[in-house]
Protein backbone atom coordinates (compact mmCIF):
# COMPACT_ATOMS: atom_id res chain seq x y z
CA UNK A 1 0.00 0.00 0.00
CA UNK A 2 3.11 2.44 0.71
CA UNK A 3 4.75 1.44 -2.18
CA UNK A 4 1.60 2.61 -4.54
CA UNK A 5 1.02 5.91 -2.62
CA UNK A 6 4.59 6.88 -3.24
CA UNK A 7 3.92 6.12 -6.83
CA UNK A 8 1.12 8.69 -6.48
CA UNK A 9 3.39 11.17 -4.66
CA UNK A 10 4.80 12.64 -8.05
CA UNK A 11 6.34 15.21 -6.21
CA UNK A 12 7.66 13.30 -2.35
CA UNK A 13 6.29 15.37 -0.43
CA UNK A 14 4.09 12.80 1.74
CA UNK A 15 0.66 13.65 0.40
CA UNK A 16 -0.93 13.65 -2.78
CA UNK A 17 -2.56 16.83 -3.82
CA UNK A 18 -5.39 18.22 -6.22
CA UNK A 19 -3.06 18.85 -9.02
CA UNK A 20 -0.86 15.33 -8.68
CA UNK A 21 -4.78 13.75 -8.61
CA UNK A 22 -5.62 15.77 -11.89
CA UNK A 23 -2.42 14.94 -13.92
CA UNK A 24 -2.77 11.17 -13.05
CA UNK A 25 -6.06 10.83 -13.92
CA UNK A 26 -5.98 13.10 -17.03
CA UNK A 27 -3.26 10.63 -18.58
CA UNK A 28 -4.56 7.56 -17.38
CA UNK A 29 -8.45 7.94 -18.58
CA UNK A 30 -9.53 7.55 -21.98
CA UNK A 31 -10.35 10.49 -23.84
CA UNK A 32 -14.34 10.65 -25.20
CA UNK A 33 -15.39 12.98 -27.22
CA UNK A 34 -18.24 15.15 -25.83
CA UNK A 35 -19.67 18.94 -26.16
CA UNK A 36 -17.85 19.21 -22.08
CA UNK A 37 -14.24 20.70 -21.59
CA UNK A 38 -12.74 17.20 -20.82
CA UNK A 39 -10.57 19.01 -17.90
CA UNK A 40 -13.61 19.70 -16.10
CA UNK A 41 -14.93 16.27 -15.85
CA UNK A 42 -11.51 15.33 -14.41
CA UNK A 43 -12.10 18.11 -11.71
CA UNK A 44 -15.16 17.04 -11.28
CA UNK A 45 -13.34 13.61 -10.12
CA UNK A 46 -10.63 14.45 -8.19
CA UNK A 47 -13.16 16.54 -6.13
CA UNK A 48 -15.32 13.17 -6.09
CA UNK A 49 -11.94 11.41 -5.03
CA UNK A 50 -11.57 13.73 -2.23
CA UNK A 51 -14.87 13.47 -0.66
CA UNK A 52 -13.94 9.65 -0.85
CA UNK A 53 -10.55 9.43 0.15
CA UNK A 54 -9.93 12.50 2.13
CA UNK A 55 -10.71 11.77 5.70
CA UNK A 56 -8.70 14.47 7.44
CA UNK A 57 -10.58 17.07 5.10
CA UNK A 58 -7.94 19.13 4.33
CA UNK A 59 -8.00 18.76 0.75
CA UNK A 60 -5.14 16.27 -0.08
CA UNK A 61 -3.96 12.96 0.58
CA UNK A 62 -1.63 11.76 3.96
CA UNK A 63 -0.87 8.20 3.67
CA UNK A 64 -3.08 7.91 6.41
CA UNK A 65 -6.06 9.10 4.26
CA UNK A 66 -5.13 6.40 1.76
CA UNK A 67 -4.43 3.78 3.80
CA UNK A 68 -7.70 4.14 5.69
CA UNK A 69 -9.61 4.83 2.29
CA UNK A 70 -8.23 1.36 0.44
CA UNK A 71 -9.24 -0.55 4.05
CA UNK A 72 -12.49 0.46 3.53
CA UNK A 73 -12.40 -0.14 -0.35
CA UNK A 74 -9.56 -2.23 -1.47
CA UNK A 75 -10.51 -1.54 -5.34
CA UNK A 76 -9.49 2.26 -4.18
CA UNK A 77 -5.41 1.04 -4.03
CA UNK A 78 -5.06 2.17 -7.87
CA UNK A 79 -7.90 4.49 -8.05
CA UNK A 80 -5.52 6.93 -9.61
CA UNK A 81 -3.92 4.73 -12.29
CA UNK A 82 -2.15 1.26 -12.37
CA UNK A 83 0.71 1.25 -10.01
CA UNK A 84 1.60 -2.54 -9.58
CA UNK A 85 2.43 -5.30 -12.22
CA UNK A 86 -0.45 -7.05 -13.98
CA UNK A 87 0.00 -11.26 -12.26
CA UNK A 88 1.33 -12.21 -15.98
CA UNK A 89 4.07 -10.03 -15.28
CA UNK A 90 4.42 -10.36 -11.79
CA UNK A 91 5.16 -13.91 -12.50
CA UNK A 92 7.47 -13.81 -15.09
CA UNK A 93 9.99 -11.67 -12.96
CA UNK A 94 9.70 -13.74 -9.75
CA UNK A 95 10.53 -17.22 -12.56
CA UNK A 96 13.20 -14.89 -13.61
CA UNK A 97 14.76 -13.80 -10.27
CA UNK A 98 13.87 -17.27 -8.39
CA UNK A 99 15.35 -18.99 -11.50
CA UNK A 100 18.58 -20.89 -9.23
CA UNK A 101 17.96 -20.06 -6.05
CA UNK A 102 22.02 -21.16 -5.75
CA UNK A 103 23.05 -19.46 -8.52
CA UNK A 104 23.71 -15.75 -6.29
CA UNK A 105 25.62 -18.38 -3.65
CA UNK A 106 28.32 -19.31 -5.67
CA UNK A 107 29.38 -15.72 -6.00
């Protein structure tokens, strides 16, 4: 859970804010065509993301908002974008890495 709010945290500075929300979701959301300004509906959902997520109410994300956000709604751990490797690729590098178990004891 750490590891995926750092990935959020574009910037390190321990929370993740309206404008790291906006970018993330603006690049990881298909574009549709519509008569709306597509940057407002993306407002209009980090707002929505807030009112979810931000328990302290003081308009960004602590780790502590996260955390206790994806406890309550474990589908909210990528809400902003894919941060951890689909299982097909998870288990490719883990046949890769736990190839020889032996092999890194010889050295």
């Amino acid at each position: 859970m750490k590891y995926c709010f750092e990935v959020f945290d574009l910037n390190g500075d321990g929370f993740i804010s309206k404008e790291e929300m906006f970018h993330m979701l603006k690049n990881s959301l298909l574009k549709q065509p519509s008569e709306e300004d597509p940057d407002e509906g993306i407002k209009d959902l980090v707002e929505i993301t807030l009112k979810k997520m931000d328990h302290d109410h003081d308009g960004k994300l602590s780790f502590s908002d996260y955390e206790q956000a994806v406890r309550e709604e474990t589908l909210l751990l990528e809400a902003f974008g894919p941060c951890l490797p689909d299982p097909k690729s998870q288990m490719e590098f883990e046949a890769q890495v736990f190839k020889d178990p032996n092999e890194f004891n010889d050295m």
